[in-house]
N, C-alpha and C. Protein backbone atom coordinates (compact mmCIF):
# COMPACT_ATOMS: atom_id res chain seq x y z
N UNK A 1 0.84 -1.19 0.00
CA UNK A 1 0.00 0.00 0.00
C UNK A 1 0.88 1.24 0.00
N UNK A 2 0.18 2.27 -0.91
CA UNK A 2 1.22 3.77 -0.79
C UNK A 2 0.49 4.59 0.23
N UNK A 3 1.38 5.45 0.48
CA UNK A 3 1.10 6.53 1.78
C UNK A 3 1.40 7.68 0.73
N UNK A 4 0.93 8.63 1.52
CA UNK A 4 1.61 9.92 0.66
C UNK A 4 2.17 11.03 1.72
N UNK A 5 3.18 12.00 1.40
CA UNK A 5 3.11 13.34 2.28
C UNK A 5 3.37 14.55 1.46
N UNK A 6 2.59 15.05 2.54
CA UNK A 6 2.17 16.70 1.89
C UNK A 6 3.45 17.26 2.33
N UNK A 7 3.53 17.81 1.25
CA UNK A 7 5.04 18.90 1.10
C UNK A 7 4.71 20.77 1.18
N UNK A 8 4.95 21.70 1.72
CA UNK A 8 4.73 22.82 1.93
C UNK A 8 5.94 23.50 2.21
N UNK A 9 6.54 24.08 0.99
CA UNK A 9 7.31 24.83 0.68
C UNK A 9 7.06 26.32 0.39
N UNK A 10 7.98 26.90 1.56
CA UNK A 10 8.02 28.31 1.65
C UNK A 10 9.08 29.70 0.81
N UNK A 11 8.82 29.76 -0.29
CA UNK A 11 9.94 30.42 -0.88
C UNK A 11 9.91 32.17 -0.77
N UNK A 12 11.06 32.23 -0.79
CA UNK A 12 10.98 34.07 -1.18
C UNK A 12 10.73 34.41 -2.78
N UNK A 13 10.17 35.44 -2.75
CA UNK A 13 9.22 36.00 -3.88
C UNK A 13 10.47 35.93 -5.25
N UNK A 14 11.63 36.17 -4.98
CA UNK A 14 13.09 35.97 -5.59
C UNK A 14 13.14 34.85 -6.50
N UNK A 15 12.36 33.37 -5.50
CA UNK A 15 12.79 32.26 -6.22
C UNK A 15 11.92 32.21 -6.81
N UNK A 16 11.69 31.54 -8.48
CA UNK A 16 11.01 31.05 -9.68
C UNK A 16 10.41 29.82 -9.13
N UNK A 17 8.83 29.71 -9.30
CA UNK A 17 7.98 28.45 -9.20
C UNK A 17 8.96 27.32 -9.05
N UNK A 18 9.43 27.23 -10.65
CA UNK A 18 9.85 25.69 -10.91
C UNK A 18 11.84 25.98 -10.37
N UNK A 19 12.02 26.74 -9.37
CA UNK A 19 13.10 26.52 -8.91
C UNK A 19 13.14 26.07 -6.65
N UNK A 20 11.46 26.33 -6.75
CA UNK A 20 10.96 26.54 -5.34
C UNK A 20 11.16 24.63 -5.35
N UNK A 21 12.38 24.37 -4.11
CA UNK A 21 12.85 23.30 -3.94
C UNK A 21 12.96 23.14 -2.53
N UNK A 22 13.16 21.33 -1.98
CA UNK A 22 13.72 21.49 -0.92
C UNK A 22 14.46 22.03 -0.71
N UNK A 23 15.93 22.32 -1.38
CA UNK A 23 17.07 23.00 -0.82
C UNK A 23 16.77 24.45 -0.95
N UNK A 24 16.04 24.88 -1.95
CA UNK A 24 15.99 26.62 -1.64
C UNK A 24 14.97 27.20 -1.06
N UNK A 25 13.80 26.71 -0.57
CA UNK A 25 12.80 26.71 0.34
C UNK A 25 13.63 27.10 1.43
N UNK A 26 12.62 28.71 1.93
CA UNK A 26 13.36 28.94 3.60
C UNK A 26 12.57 27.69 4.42
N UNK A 27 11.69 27.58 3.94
CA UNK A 27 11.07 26.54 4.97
C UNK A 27 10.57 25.28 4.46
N UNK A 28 10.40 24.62 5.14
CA UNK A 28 10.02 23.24 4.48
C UNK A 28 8.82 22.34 5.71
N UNK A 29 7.51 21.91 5.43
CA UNK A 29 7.15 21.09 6.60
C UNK A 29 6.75 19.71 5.55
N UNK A 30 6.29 18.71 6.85
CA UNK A 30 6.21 17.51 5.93
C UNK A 30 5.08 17.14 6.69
N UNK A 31 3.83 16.27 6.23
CA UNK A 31 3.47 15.59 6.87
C UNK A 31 2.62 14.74 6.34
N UNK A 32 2.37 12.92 6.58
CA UNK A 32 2.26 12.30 5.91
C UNK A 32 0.86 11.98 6.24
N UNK A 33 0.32 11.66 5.03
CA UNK A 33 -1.06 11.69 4.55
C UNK A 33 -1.88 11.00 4.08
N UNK A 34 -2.95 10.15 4.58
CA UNK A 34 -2.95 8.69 3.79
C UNK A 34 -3.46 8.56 2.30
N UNK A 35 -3.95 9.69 2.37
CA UNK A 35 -3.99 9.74 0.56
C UNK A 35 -4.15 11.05 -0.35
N UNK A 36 -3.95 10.98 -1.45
CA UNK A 36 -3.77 12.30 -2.04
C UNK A 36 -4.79 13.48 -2.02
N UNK A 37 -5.96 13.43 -1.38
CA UNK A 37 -6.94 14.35 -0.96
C UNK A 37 -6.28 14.61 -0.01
N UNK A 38 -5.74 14.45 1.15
CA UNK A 38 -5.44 14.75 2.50
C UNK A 38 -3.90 15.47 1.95
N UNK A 39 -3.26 15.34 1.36
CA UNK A 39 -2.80 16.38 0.78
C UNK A 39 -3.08 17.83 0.05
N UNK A 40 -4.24 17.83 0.13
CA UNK A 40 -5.00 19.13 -0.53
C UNK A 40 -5.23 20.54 0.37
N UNK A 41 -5.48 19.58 1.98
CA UNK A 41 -5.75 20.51 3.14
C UNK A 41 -4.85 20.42 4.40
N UNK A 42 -5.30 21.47 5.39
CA UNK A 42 -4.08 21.31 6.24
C UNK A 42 -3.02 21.86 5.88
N UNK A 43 -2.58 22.63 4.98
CA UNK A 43 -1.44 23.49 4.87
C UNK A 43 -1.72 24.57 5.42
N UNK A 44 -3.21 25.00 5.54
CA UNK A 44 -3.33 26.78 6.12
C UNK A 44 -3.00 26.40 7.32
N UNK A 45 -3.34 25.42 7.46
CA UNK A 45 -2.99 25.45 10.01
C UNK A 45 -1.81 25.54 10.00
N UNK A 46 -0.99 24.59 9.20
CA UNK A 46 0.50 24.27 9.36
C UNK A 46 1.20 25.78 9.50
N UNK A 47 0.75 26.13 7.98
CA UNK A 47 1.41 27.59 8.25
C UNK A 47 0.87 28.98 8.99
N UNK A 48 -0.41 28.53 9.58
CA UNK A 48 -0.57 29.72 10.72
C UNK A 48 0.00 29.42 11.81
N UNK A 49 0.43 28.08 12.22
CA UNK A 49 1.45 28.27 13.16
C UNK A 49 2.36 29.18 13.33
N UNK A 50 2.81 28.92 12.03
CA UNK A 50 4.36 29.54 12.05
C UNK A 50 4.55 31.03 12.18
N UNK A 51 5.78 31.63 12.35
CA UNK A 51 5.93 33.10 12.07
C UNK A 51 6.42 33.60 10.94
N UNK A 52 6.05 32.35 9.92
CA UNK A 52 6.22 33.13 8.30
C UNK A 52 4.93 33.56 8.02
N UNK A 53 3.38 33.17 8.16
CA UNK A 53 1.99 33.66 8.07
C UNK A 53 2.48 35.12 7.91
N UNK A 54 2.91 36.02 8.71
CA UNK A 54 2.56 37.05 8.17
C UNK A 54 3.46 37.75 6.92
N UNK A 55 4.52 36.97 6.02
CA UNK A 55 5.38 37.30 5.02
C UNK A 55 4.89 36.52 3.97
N UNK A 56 3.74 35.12 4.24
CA UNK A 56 3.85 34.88 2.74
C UNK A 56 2.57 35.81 2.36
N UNK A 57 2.61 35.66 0.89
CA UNK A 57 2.01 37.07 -0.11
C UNK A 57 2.72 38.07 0.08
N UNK A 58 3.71 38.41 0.64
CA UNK A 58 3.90 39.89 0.86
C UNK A 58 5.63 39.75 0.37
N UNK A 59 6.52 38.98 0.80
CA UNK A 59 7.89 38.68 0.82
C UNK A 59 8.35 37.14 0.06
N UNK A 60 7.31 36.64 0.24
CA UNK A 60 7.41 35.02 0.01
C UNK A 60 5.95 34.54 -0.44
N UNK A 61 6.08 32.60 -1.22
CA UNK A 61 4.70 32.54 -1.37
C UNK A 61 5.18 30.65 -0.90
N UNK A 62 3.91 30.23 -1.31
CA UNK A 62 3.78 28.84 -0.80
C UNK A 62 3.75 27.84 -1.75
N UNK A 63 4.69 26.53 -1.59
CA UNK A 63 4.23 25.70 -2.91
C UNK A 63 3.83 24.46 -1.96
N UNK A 64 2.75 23.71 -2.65
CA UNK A 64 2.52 22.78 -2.05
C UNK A 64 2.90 21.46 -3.16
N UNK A 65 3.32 20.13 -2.26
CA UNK A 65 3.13 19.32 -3.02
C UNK A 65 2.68 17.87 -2.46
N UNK A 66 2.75 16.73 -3.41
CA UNK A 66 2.16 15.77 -2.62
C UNK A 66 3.35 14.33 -3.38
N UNK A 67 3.75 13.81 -2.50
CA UNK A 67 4.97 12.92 -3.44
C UNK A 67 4.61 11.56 -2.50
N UNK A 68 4.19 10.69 -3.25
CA UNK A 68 4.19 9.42 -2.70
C UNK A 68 5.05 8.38 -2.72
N UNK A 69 5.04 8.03 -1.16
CA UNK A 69 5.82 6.83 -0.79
C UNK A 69 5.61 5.78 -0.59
N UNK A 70 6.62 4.86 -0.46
CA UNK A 70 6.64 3.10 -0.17
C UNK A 70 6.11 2.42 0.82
N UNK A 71 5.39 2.04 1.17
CA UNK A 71 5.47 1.59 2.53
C UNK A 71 6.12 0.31 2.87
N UNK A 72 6.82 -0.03 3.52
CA UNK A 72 7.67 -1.15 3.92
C UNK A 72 6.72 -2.15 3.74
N UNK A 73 7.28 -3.40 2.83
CA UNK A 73 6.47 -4.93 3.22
C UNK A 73 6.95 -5.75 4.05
């Protein structure tokens, strides 16, 4: 069976869509999801936690993604 996790990448307004990466993301959260709908939501809480909420749109923006994994047999 696959699992999936939601990826939420925080870039500055600087970096290009298709360059917004793990490594150049100021931020990065992860969290795993049992299927690709549950990747759709749950990024707004994640990031009202944080103390980037009040820079993205303004300094930075958000990429989300959803990359599925293996699960051990």
């Amino acid at each position: 069976m696959n699992a999936f996790i939601a990826v939420v990448l925080v870039c500055a307004n600087s970096v290009p869509q298709e360059a917004c990466t793990d490594d150049r993301a100021s931020e990065v959260r992860k969290v795993r999801v049992a299927n690709e709908l549950g990747c759709t939501n749950g990024w707004q809480e994640i990031i009202a936690r944080t103390d980037l909420r009040d820079e993205v749109g303004k300094t930075s923006y958000l990429k989300t993604e959803c990359r599925r994994v293996k699960e051990a047999q």
